[in-house]
Protein backbone atom coordinates (compact mmCIF):
# COMPACT_ATOMS: atom_id res chain seq x y z
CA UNK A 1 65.87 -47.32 56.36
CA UNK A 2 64.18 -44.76 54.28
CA UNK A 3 61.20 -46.30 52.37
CA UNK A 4 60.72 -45.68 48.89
CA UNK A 5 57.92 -43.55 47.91
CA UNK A 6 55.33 -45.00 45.03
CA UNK A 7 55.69 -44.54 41.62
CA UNK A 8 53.84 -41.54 40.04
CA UNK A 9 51.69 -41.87 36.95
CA UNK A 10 53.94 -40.06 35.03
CA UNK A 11 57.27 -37.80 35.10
CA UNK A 12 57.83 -34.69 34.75
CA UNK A 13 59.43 -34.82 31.40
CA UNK A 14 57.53 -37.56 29.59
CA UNK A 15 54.65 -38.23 27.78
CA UNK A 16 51.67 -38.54 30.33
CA UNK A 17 50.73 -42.00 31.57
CA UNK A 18 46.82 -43.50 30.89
CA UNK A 19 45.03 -45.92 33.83
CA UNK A 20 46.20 -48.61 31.84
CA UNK A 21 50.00 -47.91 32.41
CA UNK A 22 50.66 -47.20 28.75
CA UNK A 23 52.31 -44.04 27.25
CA UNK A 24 50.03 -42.11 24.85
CA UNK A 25 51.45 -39.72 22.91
CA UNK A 26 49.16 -36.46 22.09
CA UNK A 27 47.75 -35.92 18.95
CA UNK A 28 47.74 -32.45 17.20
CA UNK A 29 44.73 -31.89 15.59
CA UNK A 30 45.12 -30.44 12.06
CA UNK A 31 44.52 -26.77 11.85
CA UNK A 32 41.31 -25.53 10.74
CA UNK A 33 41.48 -22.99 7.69
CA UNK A 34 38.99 -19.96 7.99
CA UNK A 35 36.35 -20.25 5.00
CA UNK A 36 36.97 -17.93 2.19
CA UNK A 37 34.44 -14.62 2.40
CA UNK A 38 34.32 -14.95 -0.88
CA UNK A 39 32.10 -18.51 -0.58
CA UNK A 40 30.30 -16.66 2.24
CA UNK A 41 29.12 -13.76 0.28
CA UNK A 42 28.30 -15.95 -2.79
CA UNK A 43 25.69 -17.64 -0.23
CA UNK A 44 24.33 -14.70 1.45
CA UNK A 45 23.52 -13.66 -2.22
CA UNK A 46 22.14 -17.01 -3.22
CA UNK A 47 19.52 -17.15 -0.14
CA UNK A 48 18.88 -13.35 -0.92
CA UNK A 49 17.93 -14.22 -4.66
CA UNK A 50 16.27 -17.93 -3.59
CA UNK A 51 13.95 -15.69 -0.77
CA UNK A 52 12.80 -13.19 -3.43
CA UNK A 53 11.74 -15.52 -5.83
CA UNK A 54 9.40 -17.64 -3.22
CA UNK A 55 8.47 -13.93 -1.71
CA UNK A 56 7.29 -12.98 -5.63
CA UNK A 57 5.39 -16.66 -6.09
CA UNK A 58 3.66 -17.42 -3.21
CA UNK A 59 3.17 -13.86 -1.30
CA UNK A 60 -0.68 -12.83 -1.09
CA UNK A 61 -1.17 -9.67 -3.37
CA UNK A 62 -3.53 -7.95 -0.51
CA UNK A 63 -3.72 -3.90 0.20
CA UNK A 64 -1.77 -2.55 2.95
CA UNK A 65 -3.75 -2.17 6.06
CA UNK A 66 -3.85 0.83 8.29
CA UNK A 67 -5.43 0.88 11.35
CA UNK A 68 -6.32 4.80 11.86
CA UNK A 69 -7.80 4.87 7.97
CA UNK A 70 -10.38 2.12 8.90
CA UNK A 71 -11.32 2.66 12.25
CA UNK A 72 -12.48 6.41 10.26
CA UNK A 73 -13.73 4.49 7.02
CA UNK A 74 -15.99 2.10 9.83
CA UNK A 75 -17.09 4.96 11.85
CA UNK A 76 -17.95 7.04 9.02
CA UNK A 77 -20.12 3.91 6.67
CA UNK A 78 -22.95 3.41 9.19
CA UNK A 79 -23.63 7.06 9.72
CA UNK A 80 -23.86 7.59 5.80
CA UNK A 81 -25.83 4.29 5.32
CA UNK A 82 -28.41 6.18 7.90
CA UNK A 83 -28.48 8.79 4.66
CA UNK A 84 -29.20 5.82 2.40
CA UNK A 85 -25.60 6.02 0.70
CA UNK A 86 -24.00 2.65 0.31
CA UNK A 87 -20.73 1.90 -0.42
CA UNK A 88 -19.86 1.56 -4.47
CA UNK A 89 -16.80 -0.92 -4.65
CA UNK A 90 -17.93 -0.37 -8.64
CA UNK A 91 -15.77 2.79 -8.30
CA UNK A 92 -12.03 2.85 -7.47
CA UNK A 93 -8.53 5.17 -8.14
CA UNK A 94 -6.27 3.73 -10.17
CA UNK A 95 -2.90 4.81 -11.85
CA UNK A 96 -3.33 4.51 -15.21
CA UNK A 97 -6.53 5.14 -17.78
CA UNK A 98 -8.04 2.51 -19.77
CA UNK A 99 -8.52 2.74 -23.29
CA UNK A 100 -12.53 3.85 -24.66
CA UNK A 101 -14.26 5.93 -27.55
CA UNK A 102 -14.73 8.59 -25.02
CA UNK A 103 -11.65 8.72 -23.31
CA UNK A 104 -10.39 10.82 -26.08
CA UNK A 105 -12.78 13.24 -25.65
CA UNK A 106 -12.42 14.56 -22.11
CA UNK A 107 -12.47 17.94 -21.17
CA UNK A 108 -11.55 20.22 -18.45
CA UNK A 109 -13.93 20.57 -15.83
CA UNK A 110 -14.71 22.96 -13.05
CA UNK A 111 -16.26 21.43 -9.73
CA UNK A 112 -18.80 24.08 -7.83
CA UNK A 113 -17.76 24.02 -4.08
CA UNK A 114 -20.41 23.60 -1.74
CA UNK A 115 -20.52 23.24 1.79
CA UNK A 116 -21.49 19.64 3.63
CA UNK A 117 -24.41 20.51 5.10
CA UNK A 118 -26.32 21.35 1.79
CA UNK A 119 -26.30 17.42 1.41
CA UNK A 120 -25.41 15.58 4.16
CA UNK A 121 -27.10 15.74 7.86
CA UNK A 122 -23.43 14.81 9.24
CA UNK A 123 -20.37 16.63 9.21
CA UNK A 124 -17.61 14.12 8.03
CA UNK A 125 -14.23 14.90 9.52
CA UNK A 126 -11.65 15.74 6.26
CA UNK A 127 -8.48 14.06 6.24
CA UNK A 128 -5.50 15.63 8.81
CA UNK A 129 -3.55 17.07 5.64
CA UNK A 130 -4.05 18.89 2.74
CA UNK A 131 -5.25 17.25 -0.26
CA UNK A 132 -6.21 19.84 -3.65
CA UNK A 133 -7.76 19.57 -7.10
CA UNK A 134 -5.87 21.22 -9.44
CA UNK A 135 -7.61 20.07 -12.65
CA UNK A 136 -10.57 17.07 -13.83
CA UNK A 137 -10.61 16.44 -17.49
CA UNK A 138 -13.42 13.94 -17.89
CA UNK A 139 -15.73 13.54 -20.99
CA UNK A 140 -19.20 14.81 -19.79
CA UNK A 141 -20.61 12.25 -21.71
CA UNK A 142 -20.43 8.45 -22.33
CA UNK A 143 -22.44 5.98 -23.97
CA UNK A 144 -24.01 2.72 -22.10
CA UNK A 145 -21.37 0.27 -21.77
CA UNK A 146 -18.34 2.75 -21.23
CA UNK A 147 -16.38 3.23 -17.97
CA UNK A 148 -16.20 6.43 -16.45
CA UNK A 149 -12.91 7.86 -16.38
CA UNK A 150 -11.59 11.04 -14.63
CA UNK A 151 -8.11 12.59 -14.82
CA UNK A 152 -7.44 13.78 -11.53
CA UNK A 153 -4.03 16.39 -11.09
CA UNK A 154 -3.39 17.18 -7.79
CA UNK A 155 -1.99 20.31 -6.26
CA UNK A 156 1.23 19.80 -4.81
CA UNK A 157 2.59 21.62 -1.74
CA UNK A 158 4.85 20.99 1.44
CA UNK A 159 2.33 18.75 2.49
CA UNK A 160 1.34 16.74 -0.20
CA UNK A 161 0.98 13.13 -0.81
CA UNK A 162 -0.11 11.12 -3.94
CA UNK A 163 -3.71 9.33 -1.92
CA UNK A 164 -3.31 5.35 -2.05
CA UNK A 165 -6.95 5.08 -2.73
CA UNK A 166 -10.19 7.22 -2.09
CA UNK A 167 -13.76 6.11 -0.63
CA UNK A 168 -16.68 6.11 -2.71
CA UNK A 169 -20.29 6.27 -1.41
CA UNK A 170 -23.38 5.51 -3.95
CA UNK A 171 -27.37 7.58 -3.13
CA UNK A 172 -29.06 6.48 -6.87
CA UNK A 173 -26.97 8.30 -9.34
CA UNK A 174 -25.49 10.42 -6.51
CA UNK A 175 -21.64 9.39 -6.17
CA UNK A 176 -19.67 11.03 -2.56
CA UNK A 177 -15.70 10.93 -2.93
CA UNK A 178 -14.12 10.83 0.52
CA UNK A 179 -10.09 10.88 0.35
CA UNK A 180 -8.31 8.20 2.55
CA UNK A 181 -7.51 9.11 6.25
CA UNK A 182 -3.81 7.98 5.76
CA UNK A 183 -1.46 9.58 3.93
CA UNK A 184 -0.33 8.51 0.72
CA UNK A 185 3.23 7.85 -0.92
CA UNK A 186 5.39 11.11 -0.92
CA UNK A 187 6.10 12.35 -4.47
CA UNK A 188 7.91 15.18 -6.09
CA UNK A 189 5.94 15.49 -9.11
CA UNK A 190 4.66 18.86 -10.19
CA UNK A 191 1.34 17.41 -10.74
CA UNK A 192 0.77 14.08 -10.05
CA UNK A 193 -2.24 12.38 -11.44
CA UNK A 194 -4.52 9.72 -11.02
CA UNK A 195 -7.89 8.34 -12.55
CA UNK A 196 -11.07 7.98 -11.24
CA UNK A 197 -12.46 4.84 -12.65
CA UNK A 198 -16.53 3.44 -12.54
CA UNK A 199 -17.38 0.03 -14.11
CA UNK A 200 -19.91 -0.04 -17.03
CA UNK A 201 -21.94 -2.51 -15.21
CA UNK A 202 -22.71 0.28 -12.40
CA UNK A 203 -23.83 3.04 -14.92
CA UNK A 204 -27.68 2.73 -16.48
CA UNK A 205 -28.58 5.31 -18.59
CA UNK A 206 -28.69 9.07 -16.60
CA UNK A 207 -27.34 12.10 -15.32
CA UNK A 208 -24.74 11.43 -12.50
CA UNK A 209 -23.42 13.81 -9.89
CA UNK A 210 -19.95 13.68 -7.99
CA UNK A 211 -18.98 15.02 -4.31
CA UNK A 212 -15.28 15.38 -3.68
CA UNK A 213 -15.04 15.78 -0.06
CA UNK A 214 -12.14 18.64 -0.05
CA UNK A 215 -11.03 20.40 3.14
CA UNK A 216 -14.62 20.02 4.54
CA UNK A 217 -16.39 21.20 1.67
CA UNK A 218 -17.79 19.39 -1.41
CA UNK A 219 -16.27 19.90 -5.02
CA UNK A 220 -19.46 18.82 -7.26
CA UNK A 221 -19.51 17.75 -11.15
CA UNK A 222 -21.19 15.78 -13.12
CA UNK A 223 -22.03 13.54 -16.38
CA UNK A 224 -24.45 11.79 -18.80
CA UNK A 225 -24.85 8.46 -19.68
CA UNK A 226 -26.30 8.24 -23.10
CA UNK A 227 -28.49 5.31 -24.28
């Protein structure tokens, strides 16, 4: 007698059969809609705008640094503190002039080149591009309490670029210029400008001489400070 064989969970053709001998009947899940790229882009811009603002409020306002400009700037400062210059923090390049009595009254000036050697026992190595005066006005005299103010135009050429900041050196009422080691921000202006600035609280009464450290050789000027 042929015995039968035991029941399978389920059958072929109906619903599939749990442990528990019950029918379960599958559940479609309901179909998930893509989100709109419309929503998307409205908050890509909306983290965009939100990380500006907290990058505008709470960012450090610090100079850029750059490695090459002051390993030079620290291997240059002892040798010229061996010369008794120190350096004047009094004295910076800026972008803009600040209004005086003698602003007003500045004039063209001519720098006399001279070479490095006729003041300094080192040879300090000029920046690895080209950097040129074109024209200084500055008023070759100011009264006590004034800041010194130069208009610097710079020659422009294939190489040229607008110097973030310069160096400045003080020996008594000696002042040493030494451009940056880095190259500035590329510019097409004609001219480009900046302005030599020296707080009033650094000038006493004197005459005061400038070095300009240009292609290894000294551009020289100087003014008065009246009493």
């Amino acid at each position: 007698m042929k015995e039968n064989s035991p029941t399978s969970p389920s059958s072929p053709s109906g619903p599939p059969v749990s442990p528990d001998g019950l029918h379960h009947e599958k559940q479609k899940l309901p179909e998930k809609k893509p989100w709109p790229m419309s929503w998307v882009l409205i908050s890509i811009l909306c983290f965009i705008a939100f990380y500006t603002l907290i990058m505008a409020f709470f960012r450090k306002q610090e100079d850029p640094f750059f490695p090459y400009e002051e390993s030079m700037a620290s291997h240059v400062t002892p040798l010229l503190e061996a010369e008794d210059w120190e350096p004047f923090t009094q004295a910076f390049l800026t972008g803009e002039f600040r209004e005086s009595d003698t602003f007003s009254s500045r004039i063209p000036i001519t720098p006399t080149t001279r070479p490095q050697e006729s003041l300094l026992e080192i040879t300090i190595e000029a920046p690895p591009y080209t950097l040129l005066l074109e024209e200084i006005k500055a008023a070759p005299l100011i009264q006590t309490g004034e800041p010194y103010q130069a208009e610097i135009r710079w020659q422009p050429h294939e190489d040229f670029s607008l110097p973030r900041r310069l160096h400045f050196y003080r020996r008594d009422r000696e002042i040493l210029v030494i451009p940056p080691y880095s190259k500035g921000r590329e510019t097409d202006n004609e001219a480009p400008q900046s302005f030599l600035f020296i707080n009033p609280d650094a000038l006493v009464p004197g005459e005061y001489t400038l070095y300009f450290l240009i292609d290894d050789n000294l551009r020289e000027w100087s003014f008065r400070v009246a009493n």
